[in-house]
PDB file of N, CA and C in Angstrom:
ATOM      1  N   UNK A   1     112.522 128.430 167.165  1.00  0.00           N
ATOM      2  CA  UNK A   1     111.978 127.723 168.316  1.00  0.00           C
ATOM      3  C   UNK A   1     113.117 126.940 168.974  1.00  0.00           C
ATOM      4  N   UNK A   2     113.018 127.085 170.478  1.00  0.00           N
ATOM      5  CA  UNK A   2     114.216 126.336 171.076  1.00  0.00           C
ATOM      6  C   UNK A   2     113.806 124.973 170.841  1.00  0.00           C
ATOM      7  N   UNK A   3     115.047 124.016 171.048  1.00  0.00           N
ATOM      8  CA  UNK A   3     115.094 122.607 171.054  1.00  0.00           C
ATOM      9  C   UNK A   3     114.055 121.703 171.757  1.00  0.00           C
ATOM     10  N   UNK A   4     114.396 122.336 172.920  1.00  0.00           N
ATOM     11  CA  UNK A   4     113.740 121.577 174.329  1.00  0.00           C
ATOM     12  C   UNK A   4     112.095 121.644 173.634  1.00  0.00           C
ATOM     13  N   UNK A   5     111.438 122.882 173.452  1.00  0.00           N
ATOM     14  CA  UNK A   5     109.760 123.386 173.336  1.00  0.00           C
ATOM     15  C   UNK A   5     109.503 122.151 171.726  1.00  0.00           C
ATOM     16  N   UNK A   6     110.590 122.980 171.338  1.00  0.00           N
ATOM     17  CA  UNK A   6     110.158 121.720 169.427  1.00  0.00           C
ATOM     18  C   UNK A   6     109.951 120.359 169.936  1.00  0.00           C
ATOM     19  N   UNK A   7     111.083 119.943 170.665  1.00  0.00           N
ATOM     20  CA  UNK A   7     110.665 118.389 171.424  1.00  0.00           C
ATOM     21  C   UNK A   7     109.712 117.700 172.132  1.00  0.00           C
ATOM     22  N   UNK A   8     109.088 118.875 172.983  1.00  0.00           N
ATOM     23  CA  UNK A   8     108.261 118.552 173.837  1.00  0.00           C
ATOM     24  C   UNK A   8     106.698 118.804 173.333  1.00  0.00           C
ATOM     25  N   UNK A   9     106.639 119.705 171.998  1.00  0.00           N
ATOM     26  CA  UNK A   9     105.417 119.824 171.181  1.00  0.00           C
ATOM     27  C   UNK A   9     105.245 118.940 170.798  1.00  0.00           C
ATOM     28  N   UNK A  10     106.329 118.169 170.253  1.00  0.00           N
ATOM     29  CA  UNK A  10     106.065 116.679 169.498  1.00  0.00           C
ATOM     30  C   UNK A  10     106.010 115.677 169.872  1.00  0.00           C
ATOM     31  N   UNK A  11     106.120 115.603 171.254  1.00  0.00           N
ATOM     32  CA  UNK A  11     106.209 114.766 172.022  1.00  0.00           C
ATOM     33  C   UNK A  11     107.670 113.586 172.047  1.00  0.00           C
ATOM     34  N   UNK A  12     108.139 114.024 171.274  1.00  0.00           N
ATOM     35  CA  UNK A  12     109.555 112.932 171.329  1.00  0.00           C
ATOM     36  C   UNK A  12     110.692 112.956 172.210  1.00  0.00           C
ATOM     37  N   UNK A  13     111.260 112.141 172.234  1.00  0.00           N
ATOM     38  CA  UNK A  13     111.944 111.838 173.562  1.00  0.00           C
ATOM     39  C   UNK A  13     113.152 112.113 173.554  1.00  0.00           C
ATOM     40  N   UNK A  14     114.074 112.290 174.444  1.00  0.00           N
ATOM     41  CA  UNK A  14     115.995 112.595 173.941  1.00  0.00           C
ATOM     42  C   UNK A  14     116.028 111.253 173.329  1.00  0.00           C
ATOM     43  N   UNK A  15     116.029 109.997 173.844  1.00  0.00           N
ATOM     44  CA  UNK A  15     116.453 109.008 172.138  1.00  0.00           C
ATOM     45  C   UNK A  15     116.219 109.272 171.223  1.00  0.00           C
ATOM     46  N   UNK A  16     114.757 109.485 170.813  1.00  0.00           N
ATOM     47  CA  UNK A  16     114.489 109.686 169.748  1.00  0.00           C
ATOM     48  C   UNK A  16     114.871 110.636 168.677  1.00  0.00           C
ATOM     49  N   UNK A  17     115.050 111.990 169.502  1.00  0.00           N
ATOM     50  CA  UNK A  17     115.834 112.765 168.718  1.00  0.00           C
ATOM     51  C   UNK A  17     117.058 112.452 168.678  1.00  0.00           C
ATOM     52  N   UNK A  18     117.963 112.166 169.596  1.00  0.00           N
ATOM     53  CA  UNK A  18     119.089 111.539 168.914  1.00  0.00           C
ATOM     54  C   UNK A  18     119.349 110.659 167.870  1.00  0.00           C
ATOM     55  N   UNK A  19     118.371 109.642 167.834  1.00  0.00           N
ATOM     56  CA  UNK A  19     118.166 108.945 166.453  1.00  0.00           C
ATOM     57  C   UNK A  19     117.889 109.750 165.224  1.00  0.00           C
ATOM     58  N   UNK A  20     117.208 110.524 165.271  1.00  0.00           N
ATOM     59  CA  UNK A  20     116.872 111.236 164.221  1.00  0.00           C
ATOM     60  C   UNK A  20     117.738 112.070 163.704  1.00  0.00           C
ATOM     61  N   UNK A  21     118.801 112.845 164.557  1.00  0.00           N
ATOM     62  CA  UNK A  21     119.502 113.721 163.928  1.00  0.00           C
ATOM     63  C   UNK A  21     121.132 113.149 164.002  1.00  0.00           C
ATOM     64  N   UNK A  22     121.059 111.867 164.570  1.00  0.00           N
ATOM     65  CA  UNK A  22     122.204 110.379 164.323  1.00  0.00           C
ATOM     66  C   UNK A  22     123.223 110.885 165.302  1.00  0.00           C
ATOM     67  N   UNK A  23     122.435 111.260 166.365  1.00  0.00           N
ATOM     68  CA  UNK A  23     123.684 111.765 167.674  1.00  0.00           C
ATOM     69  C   UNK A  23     124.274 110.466 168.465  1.00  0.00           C
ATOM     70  N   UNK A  24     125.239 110.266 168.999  1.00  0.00           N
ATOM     71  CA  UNK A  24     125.284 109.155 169.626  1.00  0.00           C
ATOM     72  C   UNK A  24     124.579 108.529 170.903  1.00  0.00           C
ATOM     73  N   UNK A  25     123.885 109.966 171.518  1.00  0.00           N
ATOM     74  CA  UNK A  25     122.635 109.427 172.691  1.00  0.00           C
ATOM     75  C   UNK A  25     121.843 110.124 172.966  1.00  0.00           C
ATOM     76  N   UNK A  26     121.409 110.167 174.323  1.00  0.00           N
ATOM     77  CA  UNK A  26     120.546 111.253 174.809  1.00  0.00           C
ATOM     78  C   UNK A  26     120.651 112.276 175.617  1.00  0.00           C
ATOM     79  N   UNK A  27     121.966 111.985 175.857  1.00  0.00           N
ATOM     80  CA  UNK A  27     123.044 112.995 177.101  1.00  0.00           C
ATOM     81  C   UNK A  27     123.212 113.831 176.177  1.00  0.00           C
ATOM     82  N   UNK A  28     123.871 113.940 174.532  1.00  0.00           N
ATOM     83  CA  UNK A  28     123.552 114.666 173.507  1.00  0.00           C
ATOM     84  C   UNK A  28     123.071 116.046 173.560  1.00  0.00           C
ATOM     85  N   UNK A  29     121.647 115.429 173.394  1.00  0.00           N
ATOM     86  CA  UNK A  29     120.122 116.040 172.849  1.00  0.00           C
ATOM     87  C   UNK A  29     120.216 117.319 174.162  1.00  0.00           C
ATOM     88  N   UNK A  30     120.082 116.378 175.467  1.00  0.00           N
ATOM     89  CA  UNK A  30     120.250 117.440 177.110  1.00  0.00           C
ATOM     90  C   UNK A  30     120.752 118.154 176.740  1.00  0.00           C
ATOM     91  N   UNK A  31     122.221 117.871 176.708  1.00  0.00           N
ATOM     92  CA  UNK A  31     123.404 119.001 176.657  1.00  0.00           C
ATOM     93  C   UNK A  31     123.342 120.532 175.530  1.00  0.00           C
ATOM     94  N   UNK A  32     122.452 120.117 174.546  1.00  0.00           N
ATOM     95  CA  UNK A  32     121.911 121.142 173.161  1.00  0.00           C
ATOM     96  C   UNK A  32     121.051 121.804 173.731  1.00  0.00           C
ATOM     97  N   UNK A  33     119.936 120.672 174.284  1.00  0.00           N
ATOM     98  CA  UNK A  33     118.680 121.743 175.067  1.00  0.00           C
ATOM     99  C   UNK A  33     119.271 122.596 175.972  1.00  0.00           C
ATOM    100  N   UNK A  34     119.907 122.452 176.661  1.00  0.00           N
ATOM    101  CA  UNK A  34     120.577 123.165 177.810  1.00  0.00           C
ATOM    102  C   UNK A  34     121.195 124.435 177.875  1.00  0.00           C
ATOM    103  N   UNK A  35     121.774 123.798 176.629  1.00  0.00           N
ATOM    104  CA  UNK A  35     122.448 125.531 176.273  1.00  0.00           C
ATOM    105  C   UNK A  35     124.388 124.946 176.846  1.00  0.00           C
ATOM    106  N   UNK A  36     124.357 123.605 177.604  1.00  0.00           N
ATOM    107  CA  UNK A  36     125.570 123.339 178.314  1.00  0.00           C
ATOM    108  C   UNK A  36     126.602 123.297 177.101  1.00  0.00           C
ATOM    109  N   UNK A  37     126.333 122.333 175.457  1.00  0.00           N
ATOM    110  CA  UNK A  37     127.414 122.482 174.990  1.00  0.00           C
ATOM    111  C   UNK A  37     126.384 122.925 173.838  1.00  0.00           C
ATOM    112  N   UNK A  38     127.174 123.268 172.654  1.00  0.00           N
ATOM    113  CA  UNK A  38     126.653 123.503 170.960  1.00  0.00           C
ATOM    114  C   UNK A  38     126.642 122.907 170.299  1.00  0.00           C
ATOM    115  N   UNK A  39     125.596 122.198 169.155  1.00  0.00           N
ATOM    116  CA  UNK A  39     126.109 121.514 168.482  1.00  0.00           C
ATOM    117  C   UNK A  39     126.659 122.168 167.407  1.00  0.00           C
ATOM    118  N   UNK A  40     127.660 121.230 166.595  1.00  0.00           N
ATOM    119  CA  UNK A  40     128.498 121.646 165.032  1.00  0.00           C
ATOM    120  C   UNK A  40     127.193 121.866 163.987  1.00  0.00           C
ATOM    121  N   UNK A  41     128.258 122.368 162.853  1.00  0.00           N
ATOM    122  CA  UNK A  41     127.258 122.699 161.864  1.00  0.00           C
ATOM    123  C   UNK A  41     126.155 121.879 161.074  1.00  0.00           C
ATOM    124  N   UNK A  42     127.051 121.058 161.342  1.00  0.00           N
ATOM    125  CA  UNK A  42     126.447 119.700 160.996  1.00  0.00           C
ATOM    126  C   UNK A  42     124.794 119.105 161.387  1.00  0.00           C
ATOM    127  N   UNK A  43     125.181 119.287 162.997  1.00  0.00           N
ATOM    128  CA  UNK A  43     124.090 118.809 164.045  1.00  0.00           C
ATOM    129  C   UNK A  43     123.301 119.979 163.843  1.00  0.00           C
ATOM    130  N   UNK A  44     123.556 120.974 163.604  1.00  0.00           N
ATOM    131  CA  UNK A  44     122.253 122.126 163.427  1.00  0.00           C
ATOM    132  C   UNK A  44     121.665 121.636 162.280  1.00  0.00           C
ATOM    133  N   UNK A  45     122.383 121.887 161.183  1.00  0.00           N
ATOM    134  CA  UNK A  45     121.746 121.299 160.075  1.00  0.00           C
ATOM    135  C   UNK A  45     120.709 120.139 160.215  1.00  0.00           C
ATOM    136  N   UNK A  46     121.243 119.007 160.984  1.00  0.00           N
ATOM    137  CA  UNK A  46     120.411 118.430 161.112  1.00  0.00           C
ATOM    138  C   UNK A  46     119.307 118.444 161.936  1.00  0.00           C
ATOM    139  N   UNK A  47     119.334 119.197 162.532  1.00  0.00           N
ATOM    140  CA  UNK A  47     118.377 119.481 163.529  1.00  0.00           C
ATOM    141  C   UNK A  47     117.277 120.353 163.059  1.00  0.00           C
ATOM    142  N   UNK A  48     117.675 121.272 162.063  1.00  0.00           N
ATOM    143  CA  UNK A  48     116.734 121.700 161.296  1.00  0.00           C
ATOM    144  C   UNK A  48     116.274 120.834 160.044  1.00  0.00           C
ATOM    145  N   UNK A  49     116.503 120.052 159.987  1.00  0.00           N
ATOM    146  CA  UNK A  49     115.733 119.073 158.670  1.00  0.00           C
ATOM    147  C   UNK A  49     114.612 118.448 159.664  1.00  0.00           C
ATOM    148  N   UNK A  50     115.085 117.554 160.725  1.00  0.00           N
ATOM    149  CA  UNK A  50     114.429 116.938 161.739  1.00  0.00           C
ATOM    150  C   UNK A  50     113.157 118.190 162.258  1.00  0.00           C
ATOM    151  N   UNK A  51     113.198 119.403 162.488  1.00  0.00           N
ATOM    152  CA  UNK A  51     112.395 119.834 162.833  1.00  0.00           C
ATOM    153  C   UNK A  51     111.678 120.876 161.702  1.00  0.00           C
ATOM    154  N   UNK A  52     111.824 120.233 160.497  1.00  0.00           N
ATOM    155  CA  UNK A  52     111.145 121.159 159.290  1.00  0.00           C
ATOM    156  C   UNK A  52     111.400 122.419 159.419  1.00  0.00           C
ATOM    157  N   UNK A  53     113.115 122.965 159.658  1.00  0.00           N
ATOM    158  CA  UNK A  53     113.023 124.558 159.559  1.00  0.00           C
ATOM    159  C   UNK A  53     112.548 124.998 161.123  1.00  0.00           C
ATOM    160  N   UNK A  54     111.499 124.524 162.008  1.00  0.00           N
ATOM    161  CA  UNK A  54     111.505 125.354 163.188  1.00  0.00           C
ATOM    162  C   UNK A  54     112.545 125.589 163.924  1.00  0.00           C
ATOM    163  N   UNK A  55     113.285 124.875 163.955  1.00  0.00           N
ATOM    164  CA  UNK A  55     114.934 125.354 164.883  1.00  0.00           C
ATOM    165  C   UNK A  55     115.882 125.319 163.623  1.00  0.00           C
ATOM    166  N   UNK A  56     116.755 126.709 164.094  1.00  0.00           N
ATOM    167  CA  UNK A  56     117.485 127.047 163.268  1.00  0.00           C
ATOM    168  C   UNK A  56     118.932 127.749 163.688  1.00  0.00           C
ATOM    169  N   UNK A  57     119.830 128.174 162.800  1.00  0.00           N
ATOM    170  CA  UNK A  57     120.967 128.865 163.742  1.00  0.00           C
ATOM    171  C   UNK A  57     120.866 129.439 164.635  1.00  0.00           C
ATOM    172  N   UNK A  58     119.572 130.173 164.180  1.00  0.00           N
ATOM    173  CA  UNK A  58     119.094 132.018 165.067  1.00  0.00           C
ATOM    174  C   UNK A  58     118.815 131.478 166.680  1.00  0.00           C
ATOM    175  N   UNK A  59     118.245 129.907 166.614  1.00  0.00           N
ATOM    176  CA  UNK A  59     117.898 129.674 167.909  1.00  0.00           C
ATOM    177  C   UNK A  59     119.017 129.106 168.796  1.00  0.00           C
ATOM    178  N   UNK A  60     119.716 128.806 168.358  1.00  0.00           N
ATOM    179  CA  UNK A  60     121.131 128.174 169.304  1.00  0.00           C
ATOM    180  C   UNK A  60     121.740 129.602 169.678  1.00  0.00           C
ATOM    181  N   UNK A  61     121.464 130.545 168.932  1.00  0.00           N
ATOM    182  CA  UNK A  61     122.936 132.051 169.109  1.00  0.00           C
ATOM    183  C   UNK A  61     121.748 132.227 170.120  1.00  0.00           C
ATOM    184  N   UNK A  62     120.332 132.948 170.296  1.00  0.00           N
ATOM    185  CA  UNK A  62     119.806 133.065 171.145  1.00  0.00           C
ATOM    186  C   UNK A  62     119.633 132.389 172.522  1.00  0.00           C
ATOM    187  N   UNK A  63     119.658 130.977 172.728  1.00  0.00           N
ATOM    188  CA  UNK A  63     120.185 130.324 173.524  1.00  0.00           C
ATOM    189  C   UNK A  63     121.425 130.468 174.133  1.00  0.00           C
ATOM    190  N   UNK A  64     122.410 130.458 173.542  1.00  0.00           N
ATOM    191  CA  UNK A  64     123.953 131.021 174.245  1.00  0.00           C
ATOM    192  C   UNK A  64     123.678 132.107 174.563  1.00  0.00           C
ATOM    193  N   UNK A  65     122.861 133.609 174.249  1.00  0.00           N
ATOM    194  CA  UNK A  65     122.632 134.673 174.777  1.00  0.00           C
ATOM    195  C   UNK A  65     121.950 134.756 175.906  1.00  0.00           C
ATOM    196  N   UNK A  66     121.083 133.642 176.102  1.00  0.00           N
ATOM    197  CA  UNK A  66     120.440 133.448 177.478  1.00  0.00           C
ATOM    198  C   UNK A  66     121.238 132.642 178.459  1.00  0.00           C
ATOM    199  N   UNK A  67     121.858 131.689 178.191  1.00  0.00           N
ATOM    200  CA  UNK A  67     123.068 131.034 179.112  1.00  0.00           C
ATOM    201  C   UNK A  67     123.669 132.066 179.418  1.00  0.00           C
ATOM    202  N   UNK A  68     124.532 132.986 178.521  1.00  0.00           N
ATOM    203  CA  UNK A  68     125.008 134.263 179.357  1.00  0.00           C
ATOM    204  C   UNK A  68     124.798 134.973 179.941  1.00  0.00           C
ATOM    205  N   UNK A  69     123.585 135.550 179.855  1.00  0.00           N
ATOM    206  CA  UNK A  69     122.677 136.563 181.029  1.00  0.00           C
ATOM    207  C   UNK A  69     122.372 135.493 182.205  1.00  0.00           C
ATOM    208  N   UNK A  70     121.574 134.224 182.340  1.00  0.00           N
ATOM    209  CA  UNK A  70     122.126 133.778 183.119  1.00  0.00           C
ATOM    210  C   UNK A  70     123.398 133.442 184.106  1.00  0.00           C
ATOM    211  N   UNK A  71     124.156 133.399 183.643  1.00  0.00           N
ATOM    212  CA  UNK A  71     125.805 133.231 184.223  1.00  0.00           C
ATOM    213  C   UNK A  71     126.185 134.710 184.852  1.00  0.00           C
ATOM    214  N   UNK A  72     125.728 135.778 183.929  1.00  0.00           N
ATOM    215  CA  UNK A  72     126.280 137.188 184.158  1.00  0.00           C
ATOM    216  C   UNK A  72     125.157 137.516 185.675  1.00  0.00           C
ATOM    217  N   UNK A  73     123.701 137.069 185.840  1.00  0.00           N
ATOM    218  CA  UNK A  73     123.059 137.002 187.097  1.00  0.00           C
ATOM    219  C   UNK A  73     123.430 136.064 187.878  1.00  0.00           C
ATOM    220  N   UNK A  74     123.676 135.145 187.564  1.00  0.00           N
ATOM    221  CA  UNK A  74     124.290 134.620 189.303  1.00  0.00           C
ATOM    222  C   UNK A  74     125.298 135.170 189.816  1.00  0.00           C
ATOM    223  N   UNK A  75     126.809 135.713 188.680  1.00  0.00           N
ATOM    224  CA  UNK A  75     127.870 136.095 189.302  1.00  0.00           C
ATOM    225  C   UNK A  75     127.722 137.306 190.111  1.00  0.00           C
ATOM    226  N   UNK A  76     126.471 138.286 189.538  1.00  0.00           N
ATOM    227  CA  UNK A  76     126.164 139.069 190.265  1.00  0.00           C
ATOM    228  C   UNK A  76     125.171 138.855 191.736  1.00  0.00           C
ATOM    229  N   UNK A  77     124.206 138.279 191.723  1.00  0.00           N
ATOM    230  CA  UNK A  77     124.180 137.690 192.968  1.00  0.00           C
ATOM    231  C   UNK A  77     124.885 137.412 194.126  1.00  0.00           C
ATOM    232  N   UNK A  78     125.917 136.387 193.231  1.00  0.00           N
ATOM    233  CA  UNK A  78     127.203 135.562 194.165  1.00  0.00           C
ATOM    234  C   UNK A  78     127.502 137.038 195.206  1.00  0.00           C
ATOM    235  N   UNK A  79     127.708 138.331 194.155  1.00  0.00           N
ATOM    236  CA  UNK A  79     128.822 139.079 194.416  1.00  0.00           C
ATOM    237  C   UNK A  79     127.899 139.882 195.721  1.00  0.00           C
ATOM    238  N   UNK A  80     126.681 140.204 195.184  1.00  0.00           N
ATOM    239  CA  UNK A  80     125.659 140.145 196.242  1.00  0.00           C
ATOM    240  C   UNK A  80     125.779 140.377 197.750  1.00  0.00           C
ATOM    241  N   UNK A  81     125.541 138.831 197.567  1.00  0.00           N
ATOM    242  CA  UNK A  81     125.716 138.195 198.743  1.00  0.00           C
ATOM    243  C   UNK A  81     126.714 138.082 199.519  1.00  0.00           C
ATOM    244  N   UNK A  82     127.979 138.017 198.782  1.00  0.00           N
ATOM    245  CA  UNK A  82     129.152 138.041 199.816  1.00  0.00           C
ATOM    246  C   UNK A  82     129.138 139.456 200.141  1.00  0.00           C
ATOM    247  N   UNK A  83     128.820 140.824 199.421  1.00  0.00           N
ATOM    248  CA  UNK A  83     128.860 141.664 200.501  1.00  0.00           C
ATOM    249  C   UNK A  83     128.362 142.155 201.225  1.00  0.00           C
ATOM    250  N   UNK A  84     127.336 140.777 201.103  1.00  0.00           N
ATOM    251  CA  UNK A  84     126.087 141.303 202.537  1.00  0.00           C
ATOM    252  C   UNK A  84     126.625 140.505 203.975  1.00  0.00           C
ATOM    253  N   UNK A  85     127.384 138.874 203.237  1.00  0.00           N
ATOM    254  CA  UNK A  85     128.114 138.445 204.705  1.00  0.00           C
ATOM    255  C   UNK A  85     129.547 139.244 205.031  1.00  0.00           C
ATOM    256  N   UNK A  86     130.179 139.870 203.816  1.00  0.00           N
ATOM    257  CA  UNK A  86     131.128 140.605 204.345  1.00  0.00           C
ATOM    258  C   UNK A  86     131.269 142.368 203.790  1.00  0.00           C
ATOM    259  N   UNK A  87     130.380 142.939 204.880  1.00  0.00           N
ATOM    260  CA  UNK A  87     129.982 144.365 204.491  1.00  0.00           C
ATOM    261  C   UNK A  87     131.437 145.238 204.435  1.00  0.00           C
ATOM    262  N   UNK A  88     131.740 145.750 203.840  1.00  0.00           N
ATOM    263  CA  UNK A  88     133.176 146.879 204.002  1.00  0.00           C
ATOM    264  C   UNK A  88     133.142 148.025 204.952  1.00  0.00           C
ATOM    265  N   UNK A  89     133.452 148.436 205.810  1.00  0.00           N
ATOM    266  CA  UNK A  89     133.533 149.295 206.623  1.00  0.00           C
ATOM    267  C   UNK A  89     133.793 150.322 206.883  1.00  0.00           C
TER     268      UNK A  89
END
């Protein structure tokens, strides 16, 4: 189970999970849900004690697999679009 859904089932808040898994805030917790940075082995670990086993390695590698297909669709978009404002001739 991703981060963000485990959090929001339980209703707890980015402090709170930062408290719980002893992160230093709540910019943290975002940045994990997000997929923006990873946490260490450590912070998984703890993140799976904190969530009894529902989040686990499998869900962070799946997460970075979706940040990438994301990233890999916009660049294609981007690419898109510019050759719709600049068609080749």
């Amino acid at each position: 189970m991703q981060l963000r859904s485990y959090r929001e089932l339980t209703g707890d808040t980015l402090d709170a999970v930062a408290d719980a898994v002893g992160l230093a805030n709540a910019s943290v917790v975002h940045r994990h849900e997000r997929g923006i940075s990873r946490p260490n082995a450590t912070q998984i670990e703890r993140y799976r004690a904190w969530s009894k086993n529902a989040i686990t390695e499998r869900d962070w590698h799946e997460l970075q697999l979706e940040r990438e297909r994301e990233r890999s669709l916009d660049a294609a978009t981007q690419r898109a679009n510019s050759a719709e404002v600049h068609p080749h001739v």
